[in-house]
N, C-alpha and C. Protein backbone atom coordinates (compact mmCIF):
# COMPACT_ATOMS: atom_id res chain seq x y z
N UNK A 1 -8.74 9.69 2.53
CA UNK A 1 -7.87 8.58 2.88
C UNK A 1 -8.63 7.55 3.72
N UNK A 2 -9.76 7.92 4.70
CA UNK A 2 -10.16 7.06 5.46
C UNK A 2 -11.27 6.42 4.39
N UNK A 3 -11.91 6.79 3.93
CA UNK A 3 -12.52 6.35 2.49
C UNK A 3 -11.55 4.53 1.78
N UNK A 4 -10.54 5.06 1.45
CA UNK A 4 -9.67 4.64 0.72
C UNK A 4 -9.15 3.19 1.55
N UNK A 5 -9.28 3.52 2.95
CA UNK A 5 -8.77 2.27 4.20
C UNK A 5 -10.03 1.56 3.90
N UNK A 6 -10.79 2.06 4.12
CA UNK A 6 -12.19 1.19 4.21
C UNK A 6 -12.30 0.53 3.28
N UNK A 7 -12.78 0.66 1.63
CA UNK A 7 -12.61 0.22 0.46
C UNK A 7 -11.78 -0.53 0.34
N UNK A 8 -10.26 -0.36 0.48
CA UNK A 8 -9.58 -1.68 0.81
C UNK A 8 -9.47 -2.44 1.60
N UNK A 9 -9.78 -2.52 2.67
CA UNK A 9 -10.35 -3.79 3.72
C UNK A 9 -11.39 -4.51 3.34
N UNK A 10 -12.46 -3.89 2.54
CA UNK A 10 -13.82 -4.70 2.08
C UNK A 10 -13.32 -5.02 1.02
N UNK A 11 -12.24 -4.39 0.04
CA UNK A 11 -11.69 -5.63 -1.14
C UNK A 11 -11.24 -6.79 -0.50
N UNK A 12 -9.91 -6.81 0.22
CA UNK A 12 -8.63 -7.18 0.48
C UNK A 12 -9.61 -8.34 1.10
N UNK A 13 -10.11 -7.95 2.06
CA UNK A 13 -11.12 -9.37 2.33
C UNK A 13 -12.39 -9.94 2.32
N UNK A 14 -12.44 -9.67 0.72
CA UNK A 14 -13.57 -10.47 0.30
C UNK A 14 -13.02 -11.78 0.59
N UNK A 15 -14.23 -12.71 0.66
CA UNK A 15 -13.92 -14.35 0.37
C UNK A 15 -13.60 -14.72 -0.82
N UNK A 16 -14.02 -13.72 -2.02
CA UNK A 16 -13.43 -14.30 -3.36
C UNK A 16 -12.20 -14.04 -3.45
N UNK A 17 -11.51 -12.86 -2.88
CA UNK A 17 -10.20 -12.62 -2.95
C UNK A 17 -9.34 -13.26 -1.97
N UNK A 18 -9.57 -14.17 -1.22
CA UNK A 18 -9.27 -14.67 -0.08
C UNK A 18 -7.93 -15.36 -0.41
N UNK A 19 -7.65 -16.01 -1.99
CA UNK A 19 -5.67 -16.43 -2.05
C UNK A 19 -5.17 -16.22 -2.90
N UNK A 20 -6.06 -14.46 -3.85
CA UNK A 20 -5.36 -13.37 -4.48
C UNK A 20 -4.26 -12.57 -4.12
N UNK A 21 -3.48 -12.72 -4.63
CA UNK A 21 -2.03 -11.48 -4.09
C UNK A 21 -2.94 -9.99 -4.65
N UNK A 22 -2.78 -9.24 -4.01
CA UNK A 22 -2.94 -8.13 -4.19
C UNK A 22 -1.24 -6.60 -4.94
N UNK A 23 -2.18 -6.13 -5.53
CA UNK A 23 -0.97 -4.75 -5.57
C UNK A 23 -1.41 -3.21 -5.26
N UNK A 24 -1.05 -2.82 -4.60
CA UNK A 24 -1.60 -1.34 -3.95
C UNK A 24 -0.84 -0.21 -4.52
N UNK A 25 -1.58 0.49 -5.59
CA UNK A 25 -0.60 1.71 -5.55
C UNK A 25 -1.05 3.05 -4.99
N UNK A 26 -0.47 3.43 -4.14
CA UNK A 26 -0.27 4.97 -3.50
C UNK A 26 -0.16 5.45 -4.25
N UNK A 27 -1.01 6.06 -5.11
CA UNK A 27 -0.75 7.00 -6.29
C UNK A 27 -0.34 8.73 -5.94
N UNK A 28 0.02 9.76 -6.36
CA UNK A 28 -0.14 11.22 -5.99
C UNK A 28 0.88 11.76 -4.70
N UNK A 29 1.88 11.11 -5.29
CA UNK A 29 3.00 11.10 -3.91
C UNK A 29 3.58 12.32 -3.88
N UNK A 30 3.69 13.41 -5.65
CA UNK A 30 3.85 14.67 -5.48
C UNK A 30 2.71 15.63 -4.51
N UNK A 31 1.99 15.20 -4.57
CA UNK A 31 0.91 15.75 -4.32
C UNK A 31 0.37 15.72 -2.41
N UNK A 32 1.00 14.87 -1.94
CA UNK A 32 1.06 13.78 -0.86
C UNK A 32 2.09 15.07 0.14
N UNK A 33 3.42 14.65 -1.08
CA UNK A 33 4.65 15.82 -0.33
C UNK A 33 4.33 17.47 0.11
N UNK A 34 3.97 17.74 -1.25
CA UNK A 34 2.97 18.90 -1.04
C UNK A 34 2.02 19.31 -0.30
N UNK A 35 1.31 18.67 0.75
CA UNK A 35 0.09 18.76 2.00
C UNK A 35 0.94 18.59 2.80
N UNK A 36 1.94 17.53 2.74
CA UNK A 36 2.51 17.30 4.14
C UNK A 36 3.09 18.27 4.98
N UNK A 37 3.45 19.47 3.82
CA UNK A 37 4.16 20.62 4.67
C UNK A 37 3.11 21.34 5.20
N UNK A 38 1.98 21.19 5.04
CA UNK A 38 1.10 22.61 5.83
C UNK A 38 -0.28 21.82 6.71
N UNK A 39 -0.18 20.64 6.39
CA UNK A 39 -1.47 19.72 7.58
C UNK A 39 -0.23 18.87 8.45
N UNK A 40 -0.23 19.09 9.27
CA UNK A 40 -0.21 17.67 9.98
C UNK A 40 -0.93 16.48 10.00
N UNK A 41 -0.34 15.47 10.10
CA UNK A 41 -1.01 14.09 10.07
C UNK A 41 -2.21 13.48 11.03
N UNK A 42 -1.28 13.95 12.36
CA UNK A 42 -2.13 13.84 13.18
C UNK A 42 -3.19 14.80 13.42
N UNK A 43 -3.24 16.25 12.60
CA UNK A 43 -4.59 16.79 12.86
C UNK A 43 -5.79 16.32 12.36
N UNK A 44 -5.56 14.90 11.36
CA UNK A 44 -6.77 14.18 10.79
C UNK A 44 -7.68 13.50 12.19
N UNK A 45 -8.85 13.29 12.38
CA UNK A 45 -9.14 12.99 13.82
C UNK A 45 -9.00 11.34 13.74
N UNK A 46 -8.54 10.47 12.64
CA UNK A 46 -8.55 9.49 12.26
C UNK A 46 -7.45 8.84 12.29
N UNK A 47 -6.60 9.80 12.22
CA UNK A 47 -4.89 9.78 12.55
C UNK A 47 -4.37 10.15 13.00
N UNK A 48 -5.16 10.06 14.66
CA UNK A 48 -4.40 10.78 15.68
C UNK A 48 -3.04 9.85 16.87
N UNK A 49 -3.07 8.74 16.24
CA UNK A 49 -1.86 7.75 16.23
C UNK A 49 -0.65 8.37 15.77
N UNK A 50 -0.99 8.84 14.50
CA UNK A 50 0.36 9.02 13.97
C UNK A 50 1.45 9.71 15.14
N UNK A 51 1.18 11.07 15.66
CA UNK A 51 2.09 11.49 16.57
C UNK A 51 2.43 10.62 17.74
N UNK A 52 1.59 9.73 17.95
CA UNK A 52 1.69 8.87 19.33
C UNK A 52 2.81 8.06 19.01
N UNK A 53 3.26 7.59 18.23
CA UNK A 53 3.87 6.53 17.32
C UNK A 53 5.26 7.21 17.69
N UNK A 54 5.87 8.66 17.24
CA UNK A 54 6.88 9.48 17.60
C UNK A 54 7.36 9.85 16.32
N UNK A 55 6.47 10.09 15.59
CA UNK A 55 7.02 10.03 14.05
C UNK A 55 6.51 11.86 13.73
N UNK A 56 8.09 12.27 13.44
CA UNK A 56 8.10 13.59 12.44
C UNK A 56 6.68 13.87 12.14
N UNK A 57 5.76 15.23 11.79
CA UNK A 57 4.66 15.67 11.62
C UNK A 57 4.90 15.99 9.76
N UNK A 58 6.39 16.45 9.54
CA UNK A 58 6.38 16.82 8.18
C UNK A 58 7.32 15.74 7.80
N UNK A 59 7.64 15.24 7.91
CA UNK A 59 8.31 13.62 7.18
C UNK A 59 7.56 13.06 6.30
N UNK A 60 8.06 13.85 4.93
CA UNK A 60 6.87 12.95 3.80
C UNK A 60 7.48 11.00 3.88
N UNK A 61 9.32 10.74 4.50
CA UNK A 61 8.86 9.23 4.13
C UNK A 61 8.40 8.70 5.42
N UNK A 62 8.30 9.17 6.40
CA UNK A 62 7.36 9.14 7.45
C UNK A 62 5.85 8.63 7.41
N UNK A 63 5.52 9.81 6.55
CA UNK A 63 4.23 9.85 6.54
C UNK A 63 3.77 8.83 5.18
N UNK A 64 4.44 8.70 4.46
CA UNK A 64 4.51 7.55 3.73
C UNK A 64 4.13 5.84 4.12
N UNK A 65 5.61 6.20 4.88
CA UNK A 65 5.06 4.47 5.08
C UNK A 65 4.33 4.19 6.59
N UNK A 66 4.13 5.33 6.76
CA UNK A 66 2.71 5.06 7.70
C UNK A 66 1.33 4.45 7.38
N UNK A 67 1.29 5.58 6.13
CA UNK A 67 -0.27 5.22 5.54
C UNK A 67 -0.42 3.50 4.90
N UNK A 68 1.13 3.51 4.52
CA UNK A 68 1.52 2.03 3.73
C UNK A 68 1.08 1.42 5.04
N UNK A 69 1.61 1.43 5.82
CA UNK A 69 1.31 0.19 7.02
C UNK A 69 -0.50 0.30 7.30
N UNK A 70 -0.80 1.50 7.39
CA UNK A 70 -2.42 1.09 7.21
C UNK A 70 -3.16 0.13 6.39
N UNK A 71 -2.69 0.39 5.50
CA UNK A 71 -3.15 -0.27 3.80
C UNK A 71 -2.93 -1.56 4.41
N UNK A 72 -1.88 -1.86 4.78
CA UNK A 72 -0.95 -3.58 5.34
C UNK A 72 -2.15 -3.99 6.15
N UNK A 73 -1.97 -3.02 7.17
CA UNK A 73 -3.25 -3.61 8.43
C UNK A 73 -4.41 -4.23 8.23
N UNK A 74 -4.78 -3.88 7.40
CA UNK A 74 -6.12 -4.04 6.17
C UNK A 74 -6.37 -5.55 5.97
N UNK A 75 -5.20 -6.23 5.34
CA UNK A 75 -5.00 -7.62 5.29
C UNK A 75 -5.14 -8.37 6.19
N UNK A 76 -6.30 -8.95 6.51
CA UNK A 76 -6.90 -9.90 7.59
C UNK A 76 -6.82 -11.48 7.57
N UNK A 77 -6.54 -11.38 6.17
CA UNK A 77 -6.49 -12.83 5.44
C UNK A 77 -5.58 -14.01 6.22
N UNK A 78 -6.48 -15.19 6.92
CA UNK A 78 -5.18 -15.72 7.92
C UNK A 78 -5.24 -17.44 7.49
N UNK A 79 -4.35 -17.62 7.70
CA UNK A 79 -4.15 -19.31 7.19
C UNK A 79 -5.08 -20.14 7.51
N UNK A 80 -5.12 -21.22 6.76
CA UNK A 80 -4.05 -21.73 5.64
C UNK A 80 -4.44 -21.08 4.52
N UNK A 81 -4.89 -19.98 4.23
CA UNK A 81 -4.82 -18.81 3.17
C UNK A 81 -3.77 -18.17 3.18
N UNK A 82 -3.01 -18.16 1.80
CA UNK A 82 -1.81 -16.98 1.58
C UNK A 82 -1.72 -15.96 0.30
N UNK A 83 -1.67 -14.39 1.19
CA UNK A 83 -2.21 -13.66 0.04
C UNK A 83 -1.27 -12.59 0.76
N UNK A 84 -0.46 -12.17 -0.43
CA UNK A 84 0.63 -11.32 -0.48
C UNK A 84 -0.17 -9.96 -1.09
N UNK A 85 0.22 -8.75 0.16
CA UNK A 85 -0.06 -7.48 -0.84
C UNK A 85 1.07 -6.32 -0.58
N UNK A 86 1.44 -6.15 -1.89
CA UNK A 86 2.61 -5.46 -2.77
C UNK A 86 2.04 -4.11 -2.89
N UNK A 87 2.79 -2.98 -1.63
CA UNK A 87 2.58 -1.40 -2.08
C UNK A 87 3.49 -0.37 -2.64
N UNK A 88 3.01 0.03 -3.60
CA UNK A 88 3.86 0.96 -4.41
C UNK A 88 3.23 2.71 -4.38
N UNK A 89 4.35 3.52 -3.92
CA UNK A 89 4.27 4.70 -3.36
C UNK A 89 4.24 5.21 -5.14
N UNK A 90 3.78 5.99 -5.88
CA UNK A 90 3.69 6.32 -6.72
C UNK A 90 3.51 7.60 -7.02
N UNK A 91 4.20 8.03 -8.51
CA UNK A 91 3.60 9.48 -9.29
C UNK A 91 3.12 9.08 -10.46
N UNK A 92 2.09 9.43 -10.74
CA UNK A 92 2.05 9.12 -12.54
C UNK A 92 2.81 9.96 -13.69
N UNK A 93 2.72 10.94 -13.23
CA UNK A 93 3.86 11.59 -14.19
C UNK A 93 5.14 11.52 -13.84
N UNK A 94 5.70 10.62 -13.23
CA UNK A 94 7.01 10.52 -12.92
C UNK A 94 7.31 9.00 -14.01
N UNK A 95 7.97 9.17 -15.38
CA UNK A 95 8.20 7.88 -15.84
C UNK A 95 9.01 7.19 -15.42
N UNK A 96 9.89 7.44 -14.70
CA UNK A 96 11.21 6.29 -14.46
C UNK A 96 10.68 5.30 -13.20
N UNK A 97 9.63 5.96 -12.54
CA UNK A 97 8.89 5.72 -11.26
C UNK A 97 7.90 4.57 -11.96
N UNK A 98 7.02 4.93 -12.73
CA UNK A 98 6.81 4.03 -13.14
C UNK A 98 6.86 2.88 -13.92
N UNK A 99 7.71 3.05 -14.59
CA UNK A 99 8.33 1.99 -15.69
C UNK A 99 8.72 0.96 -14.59
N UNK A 100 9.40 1.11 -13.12
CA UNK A 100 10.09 0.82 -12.17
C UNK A 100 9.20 -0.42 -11.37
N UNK A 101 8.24 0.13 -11.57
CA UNK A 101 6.66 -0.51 -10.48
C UNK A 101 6.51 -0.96 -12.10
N UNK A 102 6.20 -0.88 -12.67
CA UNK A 102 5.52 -2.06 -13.96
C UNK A 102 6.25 -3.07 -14.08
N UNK A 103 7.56 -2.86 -14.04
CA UNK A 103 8.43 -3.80 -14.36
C UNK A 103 8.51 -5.04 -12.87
N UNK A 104 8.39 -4.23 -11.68
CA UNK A 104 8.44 -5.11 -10.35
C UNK A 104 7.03 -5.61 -10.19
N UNK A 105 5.49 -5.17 -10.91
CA UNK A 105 4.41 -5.48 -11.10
C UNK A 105 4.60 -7.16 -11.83
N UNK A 106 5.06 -7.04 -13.14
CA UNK A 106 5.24 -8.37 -13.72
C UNK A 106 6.83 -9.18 -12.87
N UNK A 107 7.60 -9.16 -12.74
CA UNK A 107 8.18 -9.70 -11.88
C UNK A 107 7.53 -10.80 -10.67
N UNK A 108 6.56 -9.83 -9.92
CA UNK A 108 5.57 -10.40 -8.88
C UNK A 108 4.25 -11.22 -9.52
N UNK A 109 3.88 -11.09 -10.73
CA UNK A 109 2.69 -11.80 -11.83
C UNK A 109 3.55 -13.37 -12.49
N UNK A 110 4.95 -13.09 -12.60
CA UNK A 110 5.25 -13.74 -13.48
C UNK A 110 6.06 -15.05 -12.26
N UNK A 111 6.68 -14.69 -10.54
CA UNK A 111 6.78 -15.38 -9.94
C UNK A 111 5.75 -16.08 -9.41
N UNK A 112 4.32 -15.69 -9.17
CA UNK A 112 3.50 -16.01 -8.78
C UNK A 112 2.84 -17.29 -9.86
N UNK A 113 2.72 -17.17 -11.00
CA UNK A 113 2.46 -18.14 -11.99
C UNK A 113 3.47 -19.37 -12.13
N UNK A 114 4.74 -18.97 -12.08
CA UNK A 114 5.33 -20.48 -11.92
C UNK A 114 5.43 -20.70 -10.81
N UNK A 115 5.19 -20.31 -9.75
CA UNK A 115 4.72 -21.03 -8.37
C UNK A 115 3.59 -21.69 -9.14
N UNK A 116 2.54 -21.02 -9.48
CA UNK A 116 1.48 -22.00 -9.12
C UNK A 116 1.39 -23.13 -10.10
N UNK A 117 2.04 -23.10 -11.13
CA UNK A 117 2.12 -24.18 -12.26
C UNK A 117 3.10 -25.24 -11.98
N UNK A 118 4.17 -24.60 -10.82
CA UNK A 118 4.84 -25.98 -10.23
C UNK A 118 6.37 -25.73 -10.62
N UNK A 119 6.62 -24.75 -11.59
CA UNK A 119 7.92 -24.49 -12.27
C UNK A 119 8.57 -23.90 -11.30
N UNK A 120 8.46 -23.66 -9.80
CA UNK A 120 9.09 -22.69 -8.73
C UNK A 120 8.75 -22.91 -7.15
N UNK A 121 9.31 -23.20 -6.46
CA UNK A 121 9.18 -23.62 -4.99
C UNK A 121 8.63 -21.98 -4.87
């Protein structure tokens, strides 16, 4: 995971990506639920915030949108640059899950284009 923070901070703010919207998916959320019951969060030495914070140790949506707010933190990008990034907690074998995020994927592709063509405040 600390891998994964890093890598996206050196995307998220490249200068070429600098007034790209971004989309983040948290992929392996079965998988996510499944650790959460037998590690604690804060026994990562990297995430030793998490308990400071006051947040449940086995709270998978806890521990969820924790990591989401990391990912967030990431985004350094500051005006007059504007760059939206969109996180999606995900399973891949879950279809309704994803059909769900594809469909809110183009939603966010397809508002973003008539913004920029002028067809949309």
């Amino acid at each position: 995971m600390v891998d994964a923070l890093e890598l996206f901070e050196k995307i998220c703010n490249e200068k070429l990506f600098k007034e790209t919207h971004m989309i983040l998916f948290l992929n392996k959320r079965d998988l996510f639920e499944q650790k959460i019951q037998h590690t604690a969060i804060s026994s990562v030495p990297f995430f030793e915030d998490y308990a400071a914070e006051g947040r449940p140790e086995n709270d998978k949506d806890a521990g969820m949108e924790y990591f989401k707010d990391k990912f967030m933190e990431q985004n350094k990008t500051k005006a007059p640059f504007r760059k939206d990034v969109f996180a999606h907690v995900t399973c891949a074998t879950d279809t309704n899950n994803v059909e769900h995020i594809f469909n809110a994927c183009k939603a966010i592709i397809l508002k973003d284009t008539l913004s920029a063509s002028g067809f949309m405040a």
